[in-house]
Protein backbone atom coordinates (compact mmCIF):
# COMPACT_ATOMS: atom_id res chain seq x y z
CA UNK A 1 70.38 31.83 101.70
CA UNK A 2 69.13 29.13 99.07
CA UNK A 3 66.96 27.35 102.15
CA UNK A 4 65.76 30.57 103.05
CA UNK A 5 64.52 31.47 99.74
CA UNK A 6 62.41 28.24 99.54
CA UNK A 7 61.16 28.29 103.03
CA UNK A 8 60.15 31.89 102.11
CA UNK A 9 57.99 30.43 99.26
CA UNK A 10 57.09 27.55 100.62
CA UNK A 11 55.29 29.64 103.67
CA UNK A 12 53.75 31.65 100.58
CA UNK A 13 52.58 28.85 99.26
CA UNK A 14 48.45 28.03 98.79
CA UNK A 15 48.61 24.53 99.61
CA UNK A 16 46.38 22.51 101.38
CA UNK A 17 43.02 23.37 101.30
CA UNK A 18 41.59 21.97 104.61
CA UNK A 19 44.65 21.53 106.58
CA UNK A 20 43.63 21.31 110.10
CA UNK A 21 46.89 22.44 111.96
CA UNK A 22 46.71 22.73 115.69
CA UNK A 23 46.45 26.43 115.55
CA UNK A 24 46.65 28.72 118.95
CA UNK A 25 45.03 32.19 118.67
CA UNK A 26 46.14 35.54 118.15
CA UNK A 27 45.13 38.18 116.27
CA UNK A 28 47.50 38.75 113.29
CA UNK A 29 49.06 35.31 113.90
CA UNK A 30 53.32 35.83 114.00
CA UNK A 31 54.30 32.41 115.45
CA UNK A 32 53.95 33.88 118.74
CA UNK A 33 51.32 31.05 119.40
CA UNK A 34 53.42 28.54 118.12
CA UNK A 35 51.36 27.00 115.69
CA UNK A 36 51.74 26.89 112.07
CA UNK A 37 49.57 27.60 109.27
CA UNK A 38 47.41 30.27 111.07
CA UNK A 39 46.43 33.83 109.79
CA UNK A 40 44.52 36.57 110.75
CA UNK A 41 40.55 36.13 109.83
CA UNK A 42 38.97 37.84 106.82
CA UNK A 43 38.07 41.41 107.35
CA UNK A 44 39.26 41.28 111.04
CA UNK A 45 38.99 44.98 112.25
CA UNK A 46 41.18 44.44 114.88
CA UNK A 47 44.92 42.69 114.93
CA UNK A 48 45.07 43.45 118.23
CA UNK A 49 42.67 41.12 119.95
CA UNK A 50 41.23 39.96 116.53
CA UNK A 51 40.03 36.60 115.07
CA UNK A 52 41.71 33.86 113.98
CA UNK A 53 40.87 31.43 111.49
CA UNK A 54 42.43 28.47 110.36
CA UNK A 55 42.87 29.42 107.03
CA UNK A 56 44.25 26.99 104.83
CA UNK A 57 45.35 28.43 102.24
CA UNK A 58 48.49 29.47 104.41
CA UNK A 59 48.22 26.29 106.10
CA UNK A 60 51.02 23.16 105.28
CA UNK A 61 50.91 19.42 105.97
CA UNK A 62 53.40 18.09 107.96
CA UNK A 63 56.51 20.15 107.27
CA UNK A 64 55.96 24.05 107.71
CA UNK A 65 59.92 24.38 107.23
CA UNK A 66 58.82 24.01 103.01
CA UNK A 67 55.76 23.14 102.80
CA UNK A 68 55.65 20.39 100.50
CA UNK A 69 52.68 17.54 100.47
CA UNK A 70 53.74 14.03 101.63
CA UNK A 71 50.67 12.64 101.89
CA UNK A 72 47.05 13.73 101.62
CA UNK A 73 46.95 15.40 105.46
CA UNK A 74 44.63 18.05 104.15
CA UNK A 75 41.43 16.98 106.26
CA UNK A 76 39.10 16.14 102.26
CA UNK A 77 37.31 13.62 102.10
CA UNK A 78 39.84 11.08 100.18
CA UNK A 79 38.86 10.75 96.26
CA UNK A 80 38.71 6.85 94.91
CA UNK A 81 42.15 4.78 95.41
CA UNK A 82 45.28 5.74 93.20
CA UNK A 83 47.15 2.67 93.54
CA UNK A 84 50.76 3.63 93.89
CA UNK A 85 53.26 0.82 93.91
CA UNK A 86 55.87 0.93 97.03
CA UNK A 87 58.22 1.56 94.72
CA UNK A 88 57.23 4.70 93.71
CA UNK A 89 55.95 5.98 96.92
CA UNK A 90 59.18 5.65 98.33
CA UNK A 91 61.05 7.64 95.66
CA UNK A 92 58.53 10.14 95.80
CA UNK A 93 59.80 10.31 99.80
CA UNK A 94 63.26 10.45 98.90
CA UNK A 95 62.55 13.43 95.84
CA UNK A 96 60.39 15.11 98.99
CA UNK A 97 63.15 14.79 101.35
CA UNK A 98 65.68 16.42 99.08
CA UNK A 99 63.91 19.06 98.21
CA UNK A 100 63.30 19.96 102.02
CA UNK A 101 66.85 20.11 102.22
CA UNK A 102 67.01 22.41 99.18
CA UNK A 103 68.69 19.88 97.42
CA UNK A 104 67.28 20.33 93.89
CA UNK A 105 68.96 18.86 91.13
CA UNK A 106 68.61 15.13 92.45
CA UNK A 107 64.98 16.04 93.49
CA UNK A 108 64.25 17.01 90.16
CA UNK A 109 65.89 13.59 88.94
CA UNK A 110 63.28 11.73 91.00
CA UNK A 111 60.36 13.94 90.07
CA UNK A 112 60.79 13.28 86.52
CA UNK A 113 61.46 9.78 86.67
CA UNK A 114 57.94 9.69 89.31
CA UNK A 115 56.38 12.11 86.77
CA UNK A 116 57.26 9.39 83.23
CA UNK A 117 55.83 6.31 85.42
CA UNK A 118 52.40 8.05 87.16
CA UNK A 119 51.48 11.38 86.12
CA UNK A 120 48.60 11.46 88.39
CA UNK A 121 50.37 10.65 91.65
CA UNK A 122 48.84 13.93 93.23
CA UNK A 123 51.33 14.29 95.86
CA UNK A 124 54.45 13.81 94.12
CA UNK A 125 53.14 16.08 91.03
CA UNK A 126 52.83 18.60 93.40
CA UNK A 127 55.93 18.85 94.77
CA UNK A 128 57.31 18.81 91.52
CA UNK A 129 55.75 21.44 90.01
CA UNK A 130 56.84 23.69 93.77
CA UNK A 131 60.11 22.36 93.18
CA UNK A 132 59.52 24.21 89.11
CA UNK A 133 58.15 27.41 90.73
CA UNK A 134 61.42 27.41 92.66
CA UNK A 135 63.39 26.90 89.75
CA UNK A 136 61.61 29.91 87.66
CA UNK A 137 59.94 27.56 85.51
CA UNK A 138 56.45 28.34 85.71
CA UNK A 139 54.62 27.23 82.74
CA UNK A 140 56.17 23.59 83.19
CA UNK A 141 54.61 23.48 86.56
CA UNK A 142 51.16 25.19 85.60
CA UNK A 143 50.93 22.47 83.11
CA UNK A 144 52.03 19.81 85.14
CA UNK A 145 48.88 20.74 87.76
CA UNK A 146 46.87 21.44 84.39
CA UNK A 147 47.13 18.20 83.80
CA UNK A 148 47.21 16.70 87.02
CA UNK A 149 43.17 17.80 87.19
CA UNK A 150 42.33 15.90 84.29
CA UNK A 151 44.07 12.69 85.31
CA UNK A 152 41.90 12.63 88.68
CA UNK A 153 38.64 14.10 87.73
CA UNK A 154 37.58 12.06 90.35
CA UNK A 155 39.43 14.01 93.10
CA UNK A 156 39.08 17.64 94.90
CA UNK A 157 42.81 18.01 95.99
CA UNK A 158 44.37 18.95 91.88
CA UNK A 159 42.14 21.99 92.14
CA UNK A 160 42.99 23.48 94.98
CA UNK A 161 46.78 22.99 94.17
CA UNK A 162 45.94 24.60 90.81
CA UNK A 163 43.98 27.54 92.55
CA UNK A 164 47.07 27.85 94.94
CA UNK A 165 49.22 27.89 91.96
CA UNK A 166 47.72 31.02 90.59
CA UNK A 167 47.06 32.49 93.63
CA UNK A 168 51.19 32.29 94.77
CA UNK A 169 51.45 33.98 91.11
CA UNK A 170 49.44 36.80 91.92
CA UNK A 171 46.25 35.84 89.75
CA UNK A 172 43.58 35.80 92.05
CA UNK A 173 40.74 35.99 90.01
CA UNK A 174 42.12 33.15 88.20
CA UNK A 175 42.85 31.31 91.68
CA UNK A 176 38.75 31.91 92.37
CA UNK A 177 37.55 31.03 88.98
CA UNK A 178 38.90 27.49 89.89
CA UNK A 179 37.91 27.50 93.12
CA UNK A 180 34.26 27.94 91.61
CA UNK A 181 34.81 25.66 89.14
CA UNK A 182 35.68 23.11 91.84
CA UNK A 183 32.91 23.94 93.96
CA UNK A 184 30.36 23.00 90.74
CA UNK A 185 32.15 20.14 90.32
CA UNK A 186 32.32 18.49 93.97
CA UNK A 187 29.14 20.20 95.36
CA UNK A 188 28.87 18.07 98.35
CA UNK A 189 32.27 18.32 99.93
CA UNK A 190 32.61 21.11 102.58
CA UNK A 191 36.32 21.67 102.24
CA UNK A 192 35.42 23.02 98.64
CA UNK A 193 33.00 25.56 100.00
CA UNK A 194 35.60 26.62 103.10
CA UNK A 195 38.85 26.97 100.02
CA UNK A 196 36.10 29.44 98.74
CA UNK A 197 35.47 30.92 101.41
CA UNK A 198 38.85 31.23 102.53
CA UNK A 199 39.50 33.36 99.04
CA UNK A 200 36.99 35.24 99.04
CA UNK A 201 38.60 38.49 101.81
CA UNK A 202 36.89 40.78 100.12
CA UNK A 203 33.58 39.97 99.68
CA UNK A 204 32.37 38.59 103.40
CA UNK A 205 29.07 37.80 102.83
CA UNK A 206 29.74 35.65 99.60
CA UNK A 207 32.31 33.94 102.44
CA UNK A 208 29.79 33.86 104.76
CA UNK A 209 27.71 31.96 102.72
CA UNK A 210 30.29 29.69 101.79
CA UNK A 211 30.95 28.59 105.03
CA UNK A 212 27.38 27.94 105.89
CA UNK A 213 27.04 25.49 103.18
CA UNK A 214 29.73 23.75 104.21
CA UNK A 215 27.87 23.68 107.56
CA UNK A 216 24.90 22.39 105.95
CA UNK A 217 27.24 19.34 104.45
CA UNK A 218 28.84 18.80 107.87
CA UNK A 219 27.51 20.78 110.97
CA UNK A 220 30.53 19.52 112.81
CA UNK A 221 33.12 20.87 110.28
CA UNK A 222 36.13 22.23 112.15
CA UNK A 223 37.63 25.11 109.82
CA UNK A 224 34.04 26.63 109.16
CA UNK A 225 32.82 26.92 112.52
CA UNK A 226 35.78 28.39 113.48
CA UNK A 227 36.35 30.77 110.43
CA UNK A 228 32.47 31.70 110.35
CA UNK A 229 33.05 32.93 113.95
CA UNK A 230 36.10 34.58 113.21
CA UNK A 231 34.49 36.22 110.19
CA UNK A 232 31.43 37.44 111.98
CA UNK A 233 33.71 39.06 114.31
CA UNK A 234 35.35 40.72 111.33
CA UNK A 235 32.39 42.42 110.82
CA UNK A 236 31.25 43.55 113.78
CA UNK A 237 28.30 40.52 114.32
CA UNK A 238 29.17 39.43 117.92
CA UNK A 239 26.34 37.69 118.65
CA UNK A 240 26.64 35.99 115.81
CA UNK A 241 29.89 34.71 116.71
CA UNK A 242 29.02 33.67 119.64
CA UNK A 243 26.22 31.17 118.81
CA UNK A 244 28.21 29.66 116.11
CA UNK A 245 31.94 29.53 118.33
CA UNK A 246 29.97 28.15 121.26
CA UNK A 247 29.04 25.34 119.26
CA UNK A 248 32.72 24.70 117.92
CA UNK A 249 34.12 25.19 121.10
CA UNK A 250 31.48 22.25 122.41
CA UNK A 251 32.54 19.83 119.89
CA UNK A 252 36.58 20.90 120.15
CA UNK A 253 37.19 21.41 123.77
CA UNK A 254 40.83 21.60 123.85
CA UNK A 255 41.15 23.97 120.12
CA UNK A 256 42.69 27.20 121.70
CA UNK A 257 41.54 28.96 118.61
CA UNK A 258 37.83 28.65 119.00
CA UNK A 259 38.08 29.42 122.57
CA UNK A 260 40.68 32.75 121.68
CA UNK A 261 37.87 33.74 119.24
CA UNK A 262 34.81 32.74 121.65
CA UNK A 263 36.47 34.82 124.41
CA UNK A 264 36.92 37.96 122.06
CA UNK A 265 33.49 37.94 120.89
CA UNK A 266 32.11 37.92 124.73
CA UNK A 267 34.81 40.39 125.43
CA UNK A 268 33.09 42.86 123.03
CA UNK A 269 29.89 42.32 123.47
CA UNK A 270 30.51 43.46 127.46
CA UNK A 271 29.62 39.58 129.18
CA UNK A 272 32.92 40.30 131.49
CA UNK A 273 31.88 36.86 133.78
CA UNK A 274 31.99 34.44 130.78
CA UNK A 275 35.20 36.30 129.38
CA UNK A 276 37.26 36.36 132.47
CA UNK A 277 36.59 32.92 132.59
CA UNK A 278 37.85 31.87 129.25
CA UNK A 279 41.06 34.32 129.49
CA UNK A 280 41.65 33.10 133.29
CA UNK A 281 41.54 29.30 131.76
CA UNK A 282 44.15 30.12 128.66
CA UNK A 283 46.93 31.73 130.77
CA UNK A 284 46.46 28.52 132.99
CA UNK A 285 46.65 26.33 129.69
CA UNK A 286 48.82 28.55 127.75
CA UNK A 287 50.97 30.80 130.93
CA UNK A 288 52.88 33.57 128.85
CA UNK A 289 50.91 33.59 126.22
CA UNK A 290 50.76 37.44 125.62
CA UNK A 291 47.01 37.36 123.68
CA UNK A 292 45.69 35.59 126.64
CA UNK A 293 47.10 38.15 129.19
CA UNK A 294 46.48 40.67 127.29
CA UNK A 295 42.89 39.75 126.70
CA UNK A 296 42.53 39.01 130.26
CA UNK A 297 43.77 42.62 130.89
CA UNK A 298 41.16 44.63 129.05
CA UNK A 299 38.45 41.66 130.40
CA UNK A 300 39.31 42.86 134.30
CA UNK A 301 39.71 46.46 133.08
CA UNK A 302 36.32 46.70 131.27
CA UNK A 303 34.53 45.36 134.21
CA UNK A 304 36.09 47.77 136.33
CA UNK A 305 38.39 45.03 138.10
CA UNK A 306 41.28 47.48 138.49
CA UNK A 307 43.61 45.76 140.92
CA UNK A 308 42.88 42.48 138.71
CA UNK A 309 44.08 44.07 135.73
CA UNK A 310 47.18 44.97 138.15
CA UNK A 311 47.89 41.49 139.18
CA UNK A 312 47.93 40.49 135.47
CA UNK A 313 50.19 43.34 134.42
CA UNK A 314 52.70 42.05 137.26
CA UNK A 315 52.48 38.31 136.19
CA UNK A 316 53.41 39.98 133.00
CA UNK A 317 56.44 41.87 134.10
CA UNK A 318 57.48 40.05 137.50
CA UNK A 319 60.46 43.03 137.28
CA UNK A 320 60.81 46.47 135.31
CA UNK A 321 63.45 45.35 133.41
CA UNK A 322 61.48 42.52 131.41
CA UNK A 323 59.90 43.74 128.15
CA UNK A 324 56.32 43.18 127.86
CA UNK A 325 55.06 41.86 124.72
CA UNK A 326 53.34 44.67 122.53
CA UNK A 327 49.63 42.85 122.92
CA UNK A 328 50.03 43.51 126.91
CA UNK A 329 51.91 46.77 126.71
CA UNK A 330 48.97 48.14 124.41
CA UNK A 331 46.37 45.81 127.11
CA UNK A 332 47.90 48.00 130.05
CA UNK A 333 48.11 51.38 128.16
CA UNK A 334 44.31 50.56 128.41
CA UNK A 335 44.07 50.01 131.54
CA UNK A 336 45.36 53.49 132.14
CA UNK A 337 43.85 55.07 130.18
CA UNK A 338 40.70 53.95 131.80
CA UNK A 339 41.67 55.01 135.17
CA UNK A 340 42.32 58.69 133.13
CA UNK A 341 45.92 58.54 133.79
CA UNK A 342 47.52 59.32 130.32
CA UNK A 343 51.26 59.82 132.42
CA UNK A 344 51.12 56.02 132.87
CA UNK A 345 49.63 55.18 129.76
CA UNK A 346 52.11 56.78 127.04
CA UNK A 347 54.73 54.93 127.72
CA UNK A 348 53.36 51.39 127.20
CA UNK A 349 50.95 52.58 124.37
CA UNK A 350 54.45 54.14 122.43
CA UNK A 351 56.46 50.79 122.88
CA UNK A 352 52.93 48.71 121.87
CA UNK A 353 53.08 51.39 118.78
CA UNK A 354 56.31 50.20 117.37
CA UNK A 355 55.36 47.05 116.70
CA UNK A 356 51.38 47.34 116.15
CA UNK A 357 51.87 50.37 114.34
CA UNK A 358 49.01 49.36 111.62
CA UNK A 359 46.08 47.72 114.38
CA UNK A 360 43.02 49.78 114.71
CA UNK A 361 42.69 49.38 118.65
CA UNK A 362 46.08 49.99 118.93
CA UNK A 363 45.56 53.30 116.96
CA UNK A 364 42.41 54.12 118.47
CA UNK A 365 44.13 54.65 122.00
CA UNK A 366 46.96 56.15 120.67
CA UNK A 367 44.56 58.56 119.18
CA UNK A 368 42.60 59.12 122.85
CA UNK A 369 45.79 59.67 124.48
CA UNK A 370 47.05 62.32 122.26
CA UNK A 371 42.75 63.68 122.77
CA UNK A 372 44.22 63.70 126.59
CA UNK A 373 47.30 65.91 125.49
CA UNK A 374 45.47 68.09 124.03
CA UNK A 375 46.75 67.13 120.38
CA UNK A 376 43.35 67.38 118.77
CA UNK A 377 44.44 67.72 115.42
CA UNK A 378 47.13 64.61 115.19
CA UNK A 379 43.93 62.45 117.20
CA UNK A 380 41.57 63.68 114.83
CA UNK A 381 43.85 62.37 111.48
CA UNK A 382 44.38 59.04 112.95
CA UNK A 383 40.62 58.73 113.61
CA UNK A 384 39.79 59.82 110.44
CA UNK A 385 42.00 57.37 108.91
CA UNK A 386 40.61 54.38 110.13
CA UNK A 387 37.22 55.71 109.81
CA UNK A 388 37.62 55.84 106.44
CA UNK A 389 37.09 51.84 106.54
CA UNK A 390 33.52 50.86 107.12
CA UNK A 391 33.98 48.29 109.05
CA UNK A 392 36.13 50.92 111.54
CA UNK A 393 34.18 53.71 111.10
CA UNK A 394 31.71 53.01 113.97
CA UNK A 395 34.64 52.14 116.21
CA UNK A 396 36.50 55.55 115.70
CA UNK A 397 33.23 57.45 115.25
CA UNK A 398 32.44 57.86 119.07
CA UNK A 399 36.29 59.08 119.71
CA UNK A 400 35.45 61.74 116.61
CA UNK A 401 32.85 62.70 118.78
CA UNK A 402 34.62 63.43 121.90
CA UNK A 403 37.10 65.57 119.97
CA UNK A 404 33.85 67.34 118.42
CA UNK A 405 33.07 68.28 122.02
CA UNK A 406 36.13 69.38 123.20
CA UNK A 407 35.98 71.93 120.53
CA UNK A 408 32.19 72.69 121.77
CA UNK A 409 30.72 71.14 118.78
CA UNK A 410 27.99 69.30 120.31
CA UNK A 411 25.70 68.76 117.10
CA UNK A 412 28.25 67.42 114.89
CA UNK A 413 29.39 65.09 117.82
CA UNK A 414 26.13 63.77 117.80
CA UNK A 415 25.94 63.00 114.47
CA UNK A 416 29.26 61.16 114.46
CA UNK A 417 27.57 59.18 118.06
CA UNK A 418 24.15 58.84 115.86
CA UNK A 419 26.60 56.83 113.09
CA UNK A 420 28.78 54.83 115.07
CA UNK A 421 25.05 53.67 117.18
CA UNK A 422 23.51 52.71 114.09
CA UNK A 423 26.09 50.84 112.80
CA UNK A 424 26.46 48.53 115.64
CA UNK A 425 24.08 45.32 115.93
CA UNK A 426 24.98 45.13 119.41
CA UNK A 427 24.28 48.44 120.60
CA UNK A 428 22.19 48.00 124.05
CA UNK A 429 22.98 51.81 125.88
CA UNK A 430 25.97 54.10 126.60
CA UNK A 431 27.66 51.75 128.54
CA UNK A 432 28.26 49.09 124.99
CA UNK A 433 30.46 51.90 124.22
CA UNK A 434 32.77 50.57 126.79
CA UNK A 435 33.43 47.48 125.28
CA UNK A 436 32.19 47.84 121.87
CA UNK A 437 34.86 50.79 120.79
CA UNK A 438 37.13 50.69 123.81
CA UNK A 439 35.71 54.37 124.88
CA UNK A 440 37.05 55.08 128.78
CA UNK A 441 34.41 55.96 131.14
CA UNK A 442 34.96 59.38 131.38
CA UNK A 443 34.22 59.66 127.57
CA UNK A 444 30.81 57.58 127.83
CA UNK A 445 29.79 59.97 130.81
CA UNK A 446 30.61 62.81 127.97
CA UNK A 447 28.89 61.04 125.17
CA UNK A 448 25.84 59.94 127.48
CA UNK A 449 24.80 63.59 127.30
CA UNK A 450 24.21 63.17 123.55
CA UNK A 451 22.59 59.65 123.84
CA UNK A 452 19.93 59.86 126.36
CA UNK A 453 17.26 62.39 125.35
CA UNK A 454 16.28 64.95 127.96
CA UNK A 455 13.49 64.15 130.76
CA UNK A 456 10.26 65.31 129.67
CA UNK A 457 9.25 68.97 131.99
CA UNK A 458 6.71 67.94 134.78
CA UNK A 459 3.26 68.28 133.79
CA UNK A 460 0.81 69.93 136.48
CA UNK A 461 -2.22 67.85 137.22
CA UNK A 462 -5.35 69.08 135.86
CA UNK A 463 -7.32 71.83 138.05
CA UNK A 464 -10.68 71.21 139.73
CA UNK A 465 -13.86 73.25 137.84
CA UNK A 466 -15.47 75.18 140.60
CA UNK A 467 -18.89 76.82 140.45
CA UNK A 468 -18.69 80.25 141.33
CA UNK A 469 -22.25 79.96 143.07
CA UNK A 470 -22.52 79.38 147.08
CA UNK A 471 -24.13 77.15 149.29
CA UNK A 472 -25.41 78.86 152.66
CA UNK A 473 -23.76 76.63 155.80
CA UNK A 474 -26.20 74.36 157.28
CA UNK A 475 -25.55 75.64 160.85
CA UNK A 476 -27.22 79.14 159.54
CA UNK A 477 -30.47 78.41 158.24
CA UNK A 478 -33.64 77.38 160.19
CA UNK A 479 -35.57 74.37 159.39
CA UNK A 480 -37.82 75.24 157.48
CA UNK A 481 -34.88 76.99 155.21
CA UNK A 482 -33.36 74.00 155.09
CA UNK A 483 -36.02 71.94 153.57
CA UNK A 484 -36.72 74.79 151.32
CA UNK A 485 -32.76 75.08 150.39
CA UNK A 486 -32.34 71.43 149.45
CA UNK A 487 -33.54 71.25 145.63
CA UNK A 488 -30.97 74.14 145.16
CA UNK A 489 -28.20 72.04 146.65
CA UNK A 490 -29.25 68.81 144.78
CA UNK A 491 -29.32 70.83 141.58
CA UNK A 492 -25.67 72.66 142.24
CA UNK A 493 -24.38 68.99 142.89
CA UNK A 494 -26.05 67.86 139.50
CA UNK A 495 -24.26 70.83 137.74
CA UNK A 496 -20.85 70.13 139.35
């Protein structure tokens, strides 16, 4: 109980603050990847088939069982040499090892003998002060890091163990405060600017710029390519996401993450080719992997590849006794619903329900099946719910609207369609809605009614003057009349 106390803090635990771990994808990461140190991206509207970033500041170096340090692994650029005599670094490894195994009495023996002969051994100071946290004895260990940043002014990594301190104590604004005060102080190294960025959840576009500038230091720099991309999907930008996860997934091939996020950005803004693709090549790389079926699922299904979508399902469940993993239950509910069969769909959407009870796709088809059922009041309070998030609102907005028309309230369905339109960057026609908010075919016919304005009425081509005078036929004249007759026919022309 002990271990499972400190692995519980440990995994709580701000450490590193450019850990690159060899994160896999998903959504609202739960080890289901098997990769550690991965979380959901900032703002990510959907945990579902959402963005993943490699966000340090859950991420640990080299043991994710506690979390301690044993070695600078954290991806900075390294801060001028600490000499550390053999000695020393191998107590510090035997302190580290015992407090892995919980063991924290003769780990505290160690850390205070390490802490008397170098109080700047970053590492091993640290550890220490995690093994104090454990031990209830906070001010020691703020101190301890306190300290530890004015012993290495010369180095990043104090900082963002002193931000991660505050941050596991539930003072944020304290945690960013130091974060800014390390970003004045080392201006010029990227992982500074992506620890910032990586606090800053609620307020994207201070993130967003933080991440930039740690592009501008590094263009190649893993964790902000990726966790720009991830962030842009957060907030709806998928073409923004695109341009800026193509160009990680150039320079990292084999990341799964970058490729995860890539393929959900194409998925919603509608390019099914390039995002059948991707999805095909991950359940080749990564077979079982439920956010790659599941993803490949809605891919075939938004493109109208029905009997692909099938296939996938099957591969998914080779018999009807195996349980399918909520992400592909939910991915097939889809696929259903689609095909406007809501028989087939409730039962995979209600088992997806249990355990994605709190994602916003996941809630949005709940809500269009019970639409189906003619539940329009229990629809309508999800929607509304989720709407109430701006970043949502302009996914639930069009499935507003549909309810708005079944109760033959065409004008306020249009304003909810006008909203959720507006709010979308990516917005081409009716069809978007399909992969933009998830909206089944049969709604977008409905909703196309609103969208496209009505042909303009035929307009009848102009009519002819005529001159209500007449000209005698030729044949009925004599000669002589006719040469008399033609100034009166030149001037009628001239008048006509």
């Amino acid at each position: 109980m002990r271990r499972q106390a400190l692995t519980a803090l440990a995994a709580a635990a701000l450490l590193l603050a450019s850990t690159h771990v060899a994160s896999a994808q998903p959504h609202t990461n739960n080890g289901t990847q098997g990769a550690a140190g991965q979380t959901a991206a900032q703002s990510t509207n959907n945990g579902t088939q959402g963005a993943v970033s490699n966000n340090a500041s859950n991420g640990v170096s080299n043991n994710a069982s506690i979390g301690v340090s044993n070695n600078a692994s954290n991806g900075s650029a390294p801060p001028q040499a600490h000499p550390v005599s053999d000695a020393l670094r191998q107590k510090a490894r035997e302190a580290t090892a015992l407090l892995q195994k919980n063991q924290l009495e003769p780990a505290e023996k160690l850390f205070v003998e390490i802490y008397a002969e170098d109080p700047a051994y970053e590492e091993a100071m640290f550890n220490y002060a995690l093994l104090l946290e454990r031990t209830q004895r906070t001010p020691r260990a703020l101190e301890i890091l306190t300290r530890l940043t004015e012993l290495r002014p010369d180095s990043v990594q104090p900082w963002f163990y002193l931000a991660s301190f505050h941050q596991r104590n539930k003072d944020n604004a304290k945690g960013l405060a130091i974060l800014e005060e390390a970003t004045r102080r080392f201006p010029n190294d990227p992982q500074v600017h992506n620890r910032l960025a990586q606090t800053l959840d609620k307020d994207p576009q201070r993130a967003i710029a933080a991440y930039k500038r740690a592009l501008e230091l590094d263009p190649a720099d893993k964790t902000a390519l990726n966790n720009l991309g991830a962030l842009y999907i957060g907030q709806n930008r998928y073409k923004d996401a695109v341009a800026v996860l193509e160009r990680y997934t150039e320079l990292y091939p084999r990341a799964a993450n970058g490729r995860f996020n890539l393929a959900n950005a194409l998925l919603a803004l509608g390019q099914h080719d390039k995002t059948i693709a991707l999805y095909e090549d991950l359940t080749v790389k990564r077979p079982g992997d439920a956010f790659a079926l599941s993803g490949l699922i809605l891919a075939y299904t938004f493109a109208g590849r029905y009997d692909d979508a099938d296939k996938t399902i099957a591969k998914a469940q080779p018999t009807p006794e195996t349980r399918l993993a909520p992400q592909v239950a939910y991915a097939a509910g889809v696929r259903w619903l689609f095909q406007g069969n809501p028989d087939k769909a409730e039962p995979l959407l209600t088992s997806a329900r249990k355990e994605l009870p709190a994602q916003l796709y996941e809630a949005l088809a709940w809500a269009e099946l019970l639409r189906a059922r003619g539940r329009l009041d229990d629809a309508e309070k999800i929607l509304q719910e989720k709407a109430a998030n701006p970043l949502n609102a302009p996914l639930a907005q069009p499935f507003l609207a549909l309810i708005a028309l079944d109760r033959n309230q065409p004008e306020q369905a249009r304003k909810l369609l006008d909203a959720a339109i507006s709010a979308q960057p990516d917005y081409t026609n009716p069809r978007s809605l399909v992969h933009l908010a998830r909206v089944p075919p049969a709604g977008v016919a409905r909703l196309e009614i609103l969208i496209t304005p009505p042909a303009p009425a035929p307009v009848a081509p102009p009519k002819a003057r005529s001159c209500a005078c007449s000209i005698p036929a030729a044949r009925d004249l004599s000669p002589l009349a006719l040469l008399g007759a033609l100034p009166l026919v030149l001037l009628l022309r001239r008048r006509r």
